[in-house]
Protein backbone atom coordinates (compact mmCIF):
# COMPACT_ATOMS: atom_id res chain seq x y z
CA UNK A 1 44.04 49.98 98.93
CA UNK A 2 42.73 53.85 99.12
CA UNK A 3 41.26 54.94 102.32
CA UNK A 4 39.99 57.85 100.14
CA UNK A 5 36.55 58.91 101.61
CA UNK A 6 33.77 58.28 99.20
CA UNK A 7 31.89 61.31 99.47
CA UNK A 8 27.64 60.33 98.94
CA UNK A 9 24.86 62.63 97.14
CA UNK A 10 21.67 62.57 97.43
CA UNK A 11 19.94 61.96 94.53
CA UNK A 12 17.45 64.63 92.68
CA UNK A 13 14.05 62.25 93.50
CA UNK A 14 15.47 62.20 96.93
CA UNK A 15 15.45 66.09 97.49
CA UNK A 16 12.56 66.26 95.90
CA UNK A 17 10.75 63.70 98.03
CA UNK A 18 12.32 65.56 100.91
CA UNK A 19 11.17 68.84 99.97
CA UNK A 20 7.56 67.72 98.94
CA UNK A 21 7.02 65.72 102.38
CA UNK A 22 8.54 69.02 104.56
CA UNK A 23 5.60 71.08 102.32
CA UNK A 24 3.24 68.78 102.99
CA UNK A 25 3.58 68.30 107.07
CA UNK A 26 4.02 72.06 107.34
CA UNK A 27 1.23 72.99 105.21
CA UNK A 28 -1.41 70.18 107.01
CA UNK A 29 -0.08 71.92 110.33
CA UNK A 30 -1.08 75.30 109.03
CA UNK A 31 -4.41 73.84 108.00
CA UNK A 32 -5.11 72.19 111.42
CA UNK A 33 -4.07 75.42 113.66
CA UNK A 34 -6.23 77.66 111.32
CA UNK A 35 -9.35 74.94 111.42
CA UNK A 36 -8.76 74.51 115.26
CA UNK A 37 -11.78 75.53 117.29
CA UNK A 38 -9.50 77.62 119.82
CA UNK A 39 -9.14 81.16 120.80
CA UNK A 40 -6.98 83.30 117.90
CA UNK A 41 -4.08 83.34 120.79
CA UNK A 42 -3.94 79.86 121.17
CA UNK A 43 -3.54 79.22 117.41
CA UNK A 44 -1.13 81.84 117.28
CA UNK A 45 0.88 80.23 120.47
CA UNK A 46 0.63 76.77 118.08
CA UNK A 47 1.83 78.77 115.33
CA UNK A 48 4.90 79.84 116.80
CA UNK A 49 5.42 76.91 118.81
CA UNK A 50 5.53 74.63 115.41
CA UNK A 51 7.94 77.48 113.79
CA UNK A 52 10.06 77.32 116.31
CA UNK A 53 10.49 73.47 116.54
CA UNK A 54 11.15 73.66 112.68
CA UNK A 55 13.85 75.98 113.25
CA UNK A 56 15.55 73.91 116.16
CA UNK A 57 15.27 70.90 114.02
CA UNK A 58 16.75 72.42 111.29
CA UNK A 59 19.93 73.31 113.25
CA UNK A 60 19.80 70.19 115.03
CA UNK A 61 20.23 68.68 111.89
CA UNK A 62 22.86 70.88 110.97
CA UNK A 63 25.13 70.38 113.75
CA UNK A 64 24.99 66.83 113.61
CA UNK A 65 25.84 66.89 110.32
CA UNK A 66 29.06 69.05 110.46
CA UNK A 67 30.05 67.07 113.74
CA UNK A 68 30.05 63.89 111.83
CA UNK A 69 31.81 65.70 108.84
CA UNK A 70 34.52 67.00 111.54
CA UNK A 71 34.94 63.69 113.47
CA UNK A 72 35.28 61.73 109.74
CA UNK A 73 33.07 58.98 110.48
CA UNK A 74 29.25 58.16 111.57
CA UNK A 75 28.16 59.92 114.58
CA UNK A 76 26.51 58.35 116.91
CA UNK A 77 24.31 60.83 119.87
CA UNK A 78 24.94 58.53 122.19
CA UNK A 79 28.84 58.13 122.21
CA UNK A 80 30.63 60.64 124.42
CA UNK A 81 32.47 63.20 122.24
């Protein structure tokens, strides 16, 4: 028997679905700071507070992936590297 790593892709409806559901969330976001009954500075605060949890997830995301690439197997967070 092979122990040849069987490499998985995501399918196009899957990206898609992905992609669509990111739009959405950011773009209700958007809405809801803009339609928020706050000072300008606090919607700008919100603003940059939801950017910049979009960016951390984003390389969160990223470095679990290329850990679990590295290590050759599933990763859990909870093991001890």
């Amino acid at each position: 028997m092979s122990d040849t790593p069987v490499k998985q892709q995501n399918t196009a409806a899957f990206y898609g679905q992905a992609v669509a559901s990111f739009s959405v969330a950011m773009a209700a976001t958007a809405v809801g700071i803009f339609k928020l009954n706050a000072d300008a500075w606090v919607r700008a605060f919100l603003g940059i507070a939801v950017l910049y949890l979009v960016t951390s997830a984003f390389t969160l995301a990223k470095v679990i992936r290329d850990r679990q690439e590295a290590a050759g197997r599933a990763y859990n967070p909870f093991e001890r590297p």
